[in-house]
Structures are given as C-alpha cells and as structure tokens.
Protein backbone atom coordinates (compact mmCIF):
# COMPACT_ATOMS: atom_id res chain seq x y z
CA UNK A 1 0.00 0.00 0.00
CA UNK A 2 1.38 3.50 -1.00
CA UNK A 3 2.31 5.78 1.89
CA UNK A 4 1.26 9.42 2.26
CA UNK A 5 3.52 12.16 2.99
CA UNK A 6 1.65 15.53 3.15
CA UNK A 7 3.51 19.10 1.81
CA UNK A 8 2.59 22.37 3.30
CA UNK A 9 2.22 25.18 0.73
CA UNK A 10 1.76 28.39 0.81
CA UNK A 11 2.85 31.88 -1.30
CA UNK A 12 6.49 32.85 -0.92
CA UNK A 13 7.52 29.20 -0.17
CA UNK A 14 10.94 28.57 -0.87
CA UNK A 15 11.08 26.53 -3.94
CA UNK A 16 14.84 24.97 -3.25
CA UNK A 17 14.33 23.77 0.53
CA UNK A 18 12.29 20.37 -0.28
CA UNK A 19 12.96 19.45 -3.60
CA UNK A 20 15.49 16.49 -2.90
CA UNK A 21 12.59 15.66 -0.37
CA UNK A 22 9.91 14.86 -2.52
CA UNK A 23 11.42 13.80 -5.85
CA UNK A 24 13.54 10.91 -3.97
CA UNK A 25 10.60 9.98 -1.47
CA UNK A 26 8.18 9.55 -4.34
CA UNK A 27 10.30 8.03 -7.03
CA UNK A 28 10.88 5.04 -5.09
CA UNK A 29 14.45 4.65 -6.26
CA UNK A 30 16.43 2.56 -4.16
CA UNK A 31 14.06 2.48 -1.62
CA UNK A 32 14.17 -0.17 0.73
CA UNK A 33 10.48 -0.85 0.16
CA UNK A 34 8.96 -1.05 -3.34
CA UNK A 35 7.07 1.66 -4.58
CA UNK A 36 7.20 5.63 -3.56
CA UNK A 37 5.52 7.64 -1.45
CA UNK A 38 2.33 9.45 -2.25
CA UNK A 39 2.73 13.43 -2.12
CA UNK A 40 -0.11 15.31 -0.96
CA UNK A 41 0.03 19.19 -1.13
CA UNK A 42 -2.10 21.01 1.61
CA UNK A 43 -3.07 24.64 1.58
CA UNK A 44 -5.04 26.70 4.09
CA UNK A 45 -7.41 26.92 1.20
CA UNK A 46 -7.89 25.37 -2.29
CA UNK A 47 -6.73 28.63 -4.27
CA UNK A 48 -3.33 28.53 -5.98
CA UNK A 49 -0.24 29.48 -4.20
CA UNK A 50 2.65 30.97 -5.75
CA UNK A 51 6.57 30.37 -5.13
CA UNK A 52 9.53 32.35 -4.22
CA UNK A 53 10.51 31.06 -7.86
CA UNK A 54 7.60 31.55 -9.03
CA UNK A 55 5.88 28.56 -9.58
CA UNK A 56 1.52 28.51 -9.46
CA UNK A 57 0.74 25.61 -7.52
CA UNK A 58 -2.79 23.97 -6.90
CA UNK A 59 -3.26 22.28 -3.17
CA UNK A 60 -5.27 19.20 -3.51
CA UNK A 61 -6.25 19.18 0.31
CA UNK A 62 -7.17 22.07 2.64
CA UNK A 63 -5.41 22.29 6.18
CA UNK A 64 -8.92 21.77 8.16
CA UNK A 65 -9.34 18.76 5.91
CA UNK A 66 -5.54 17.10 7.09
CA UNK A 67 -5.17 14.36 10.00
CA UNK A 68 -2.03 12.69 11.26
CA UNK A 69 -3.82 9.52 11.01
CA UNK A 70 -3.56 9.99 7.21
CA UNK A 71 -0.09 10.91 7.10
CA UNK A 72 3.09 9.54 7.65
CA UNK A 73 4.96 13.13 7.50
CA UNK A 74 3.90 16.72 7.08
CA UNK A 75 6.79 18.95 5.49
CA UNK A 76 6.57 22.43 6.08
CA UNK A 77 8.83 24.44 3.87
CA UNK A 78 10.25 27.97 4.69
CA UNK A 79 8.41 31.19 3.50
CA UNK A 80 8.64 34.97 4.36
CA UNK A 81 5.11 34.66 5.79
CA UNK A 82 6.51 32.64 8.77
CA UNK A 83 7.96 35.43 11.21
CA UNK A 84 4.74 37.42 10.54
CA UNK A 85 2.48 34.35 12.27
CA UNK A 86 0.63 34.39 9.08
CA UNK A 87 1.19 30.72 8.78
CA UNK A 88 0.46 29.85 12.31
CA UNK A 89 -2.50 27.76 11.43
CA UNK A 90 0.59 25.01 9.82
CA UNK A 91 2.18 25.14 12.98
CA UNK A 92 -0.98 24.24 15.29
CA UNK A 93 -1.67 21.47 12.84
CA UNK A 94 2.24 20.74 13.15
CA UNK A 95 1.94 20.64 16.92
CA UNK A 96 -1.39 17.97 16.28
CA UNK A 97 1.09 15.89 13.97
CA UNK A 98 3.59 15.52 17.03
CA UNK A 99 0.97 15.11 19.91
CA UNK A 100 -0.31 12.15 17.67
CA UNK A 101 3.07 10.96 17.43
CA UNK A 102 3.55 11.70 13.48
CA UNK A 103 6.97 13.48 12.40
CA UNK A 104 7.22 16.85 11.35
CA UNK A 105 9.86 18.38 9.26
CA UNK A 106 10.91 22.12 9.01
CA UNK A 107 13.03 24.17 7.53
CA UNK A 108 14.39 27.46 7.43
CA UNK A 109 11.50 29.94 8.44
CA UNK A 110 9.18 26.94 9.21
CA UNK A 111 11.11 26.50 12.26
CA UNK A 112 10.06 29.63 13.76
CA UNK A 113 6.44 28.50 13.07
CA UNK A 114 7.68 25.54 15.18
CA UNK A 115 9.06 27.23 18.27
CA UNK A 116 5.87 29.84 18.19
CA UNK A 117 4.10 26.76 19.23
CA UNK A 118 6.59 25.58 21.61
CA UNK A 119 8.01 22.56 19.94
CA UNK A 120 11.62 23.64 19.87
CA UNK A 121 11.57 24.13 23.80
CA UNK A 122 12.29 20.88 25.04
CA UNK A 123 14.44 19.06 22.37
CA UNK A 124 17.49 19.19 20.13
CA UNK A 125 16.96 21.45 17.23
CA UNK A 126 18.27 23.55 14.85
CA UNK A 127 17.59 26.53 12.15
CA UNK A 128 18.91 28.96 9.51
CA UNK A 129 21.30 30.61 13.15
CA UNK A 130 20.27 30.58 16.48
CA UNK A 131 19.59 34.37 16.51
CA UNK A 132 16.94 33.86 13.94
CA UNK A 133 14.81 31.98 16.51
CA UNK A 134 15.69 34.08 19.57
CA UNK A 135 14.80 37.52 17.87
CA UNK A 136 11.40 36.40 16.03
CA UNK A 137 9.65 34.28 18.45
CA UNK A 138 9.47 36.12 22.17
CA UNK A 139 8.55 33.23 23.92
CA UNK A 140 11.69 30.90 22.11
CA UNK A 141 12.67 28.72 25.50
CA UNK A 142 15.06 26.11 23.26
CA UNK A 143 18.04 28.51 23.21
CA UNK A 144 19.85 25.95 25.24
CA UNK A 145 18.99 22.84 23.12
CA UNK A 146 20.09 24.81 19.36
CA UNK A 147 22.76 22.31 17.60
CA UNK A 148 24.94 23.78 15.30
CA UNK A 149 24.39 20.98 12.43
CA UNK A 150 23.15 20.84 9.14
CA UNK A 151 19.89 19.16 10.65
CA UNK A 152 18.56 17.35 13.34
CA UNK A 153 16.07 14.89 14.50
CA UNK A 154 14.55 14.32 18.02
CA UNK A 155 11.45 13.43 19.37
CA UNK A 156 9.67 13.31 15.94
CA UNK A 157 10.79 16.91 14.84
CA UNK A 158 13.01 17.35 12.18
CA UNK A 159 14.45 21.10 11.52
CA UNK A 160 17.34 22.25 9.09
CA UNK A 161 18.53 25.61 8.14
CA UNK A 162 18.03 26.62 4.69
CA UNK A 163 21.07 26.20 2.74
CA UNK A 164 20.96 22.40 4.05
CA UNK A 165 18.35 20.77 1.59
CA UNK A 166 20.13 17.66 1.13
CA UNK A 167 20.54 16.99 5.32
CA UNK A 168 16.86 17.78 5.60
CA UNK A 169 16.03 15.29 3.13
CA UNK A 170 19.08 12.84 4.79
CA UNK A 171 17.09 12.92 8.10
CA UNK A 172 13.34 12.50 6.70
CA UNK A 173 14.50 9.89 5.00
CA UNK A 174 16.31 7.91 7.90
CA UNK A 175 13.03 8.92 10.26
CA UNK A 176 10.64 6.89 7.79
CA UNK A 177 13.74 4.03 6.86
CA UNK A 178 13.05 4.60 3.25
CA UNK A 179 16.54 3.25 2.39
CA UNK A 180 19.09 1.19 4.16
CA UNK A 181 21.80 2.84 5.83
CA UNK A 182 24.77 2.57 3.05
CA UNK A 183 22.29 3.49 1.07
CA UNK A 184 21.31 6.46 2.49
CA UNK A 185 24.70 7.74 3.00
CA UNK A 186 26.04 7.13 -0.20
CA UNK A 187 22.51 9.05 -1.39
CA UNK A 188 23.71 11.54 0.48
CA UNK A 189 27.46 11.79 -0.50
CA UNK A 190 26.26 11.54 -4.02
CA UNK A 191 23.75 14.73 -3.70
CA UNK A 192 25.54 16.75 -1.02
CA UNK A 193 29.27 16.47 -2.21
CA UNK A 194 28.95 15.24 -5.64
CA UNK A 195 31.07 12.08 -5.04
CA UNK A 196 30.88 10.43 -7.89
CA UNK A 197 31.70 6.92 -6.33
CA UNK A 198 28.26 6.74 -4.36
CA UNK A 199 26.84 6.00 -7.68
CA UNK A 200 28.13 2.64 -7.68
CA UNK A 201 26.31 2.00 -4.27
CA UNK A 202 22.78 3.53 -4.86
CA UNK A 203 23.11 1.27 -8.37
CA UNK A 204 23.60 -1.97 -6.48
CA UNK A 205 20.72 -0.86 -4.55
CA UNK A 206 18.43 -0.57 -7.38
CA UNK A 207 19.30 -3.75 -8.63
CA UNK A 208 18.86 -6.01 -5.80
C-alpha cells in the first residue's frame, strides 16, 4: 500500500528547501520498500499558491481537511510569511502531527512557526542561526537545546537551516527508513558532495 507524505504550501515558499525531499521519497528509487511515497500538497485553502521562484501551484487538500492519522509526514517548507504568524495555522496542525506521534519536518523559516508553538523548547533542534529563533519568536525557550548541524532529529521533529536541503532530506528519510543505511549515506554523498563513487552504491541498490 502506497504511503502518504503531506507538503505544506503556501505563497512565498521557498522553492529549493524540499525538492530532494519529494522527488527521492516519491520516485521510489532505491528504496528499501517497493514503490514511492504518495505526495499530498495542503493549503489553508484550495486557491493557488505561488513560489519564491515563481511557480503557481494547486493544493489538492485544505489544512482543516488534514489528520495525522492519514499521514506519515507533514513537510513544512520555509516562506517569508513565517515570522509574521501568518502561517500559524501550519504550525498548530504541526503541533497535532507531534501530539499524535507523526513526524514533522521544518526548515528554514518553518522553524520559527515551530518554536511559536513551543516545539523547539524541550528538544534538540536547529535553524537557519540561532539568533533567527531568539529575535522572532518572544517566547523561544530552546536557546539551550540549538545544535549547530546541518539538521537534526529528536522526538519526531526534524528542523534544518536553509542552505541544508540535502541533510533535511538525509534525516526525513532515515526517520521513515526509506533506504538502508549505506544506502542512504552514499545518497547523500552523491547529492551533497557530488562524489561520484556513491553512484556505484545507490546502483547496487536498485538492482537487488
């Protein structure tokens, strides 16, 4: 049976920060498990959203209509709208995901959407700097959990910064075991530091 990984969208989202993300999850290349992963978008509302680069895109679910139970992951990509709390109605939903104990993954400005709700207080986390979460959300009470890493997982939250695409998409990946673990890190060697020799394990994989 496929598996459903929801996608947050909204205008200004930032194009580059999920890309690896979805492509690899529903491709099903080298995946452990045959078969990909269904993609659902989700918008506040049905109306088209546009890009940072651009792009018109169409949700196929609203937000009020979204349920953990339905989901094996909501992504929640950056967007200028975060700081302003515009988007606060992803990060309550976010908040439902983890009290049902579903993952949520988010990057760059999504993470500020995550500590408005106070998931960042209480576990390992990262973002884009640590300033960026202590000088947009007043009630940020994390300071003393903030990793300096290219992204981190704990307690079913997954944040990056956003120049770390590839890590964000490392640690989704290794929180729903879509490949093994040589796998995954020569997927990652391959798309992270162009090392050409990776190639020759992710093609093993797809041949077994």
């Amino acid at each position: 049976m496929t598996k459903t990984v929801h996608h947050a969208v909204y205008n200004t989202l930032a194009d580059w920060e999920t890309g690896h993300t979805t492509v690899h999850l529903r491709n099903g290349a080298w995946h452990r498990e045959p078969g990909g992963f269904e993609i659902v978008v989700v918008g506040e509302t049905l109306d088209p959203v546009v890009s940072s680069g651009g792009m018109r895109i169409i949700p196929d679910i609203t937000l009020d209509q979204l349920s953990p139970q339905d989901s094996e992951l909501l992504i929640l990509p950056g967007a200028d709208t975060w700081v302003s709390g515009e988007l606060d109605a992803f990060g309550r939903k976010a908040k439902e995901f983890v009290a049902a104990g579903v993952p949520v993954a988010g990057i760059c400005g999504a993470t500020v959407g995550l500590a408005r709700q106070g998931l960042l207080d209480e576990r390992a986390h990262t973002s884009n700097v640590l300033e960026f979460l202590t000088m947009t959300v007043p009630g940020y009470k994390g300071s003393q959990l903030y990793v300096e890493a290219d992204a981190v997982t704990a307690d079913n939250v997954i944040t990056a910064g956003a120049t770390e695409p590839e890590a964000f998409a490392r640690e989704i990946f290794a929180r729903l075991g879509v490949y093994e673990p040589e796998v995954l890190d020569a997927w990652f060697r391959l798309y992270k530091n162009s090392d050409a020799s990776a190639f020759a394990v992710l093609e093993a994989a797809g041949q077994s």
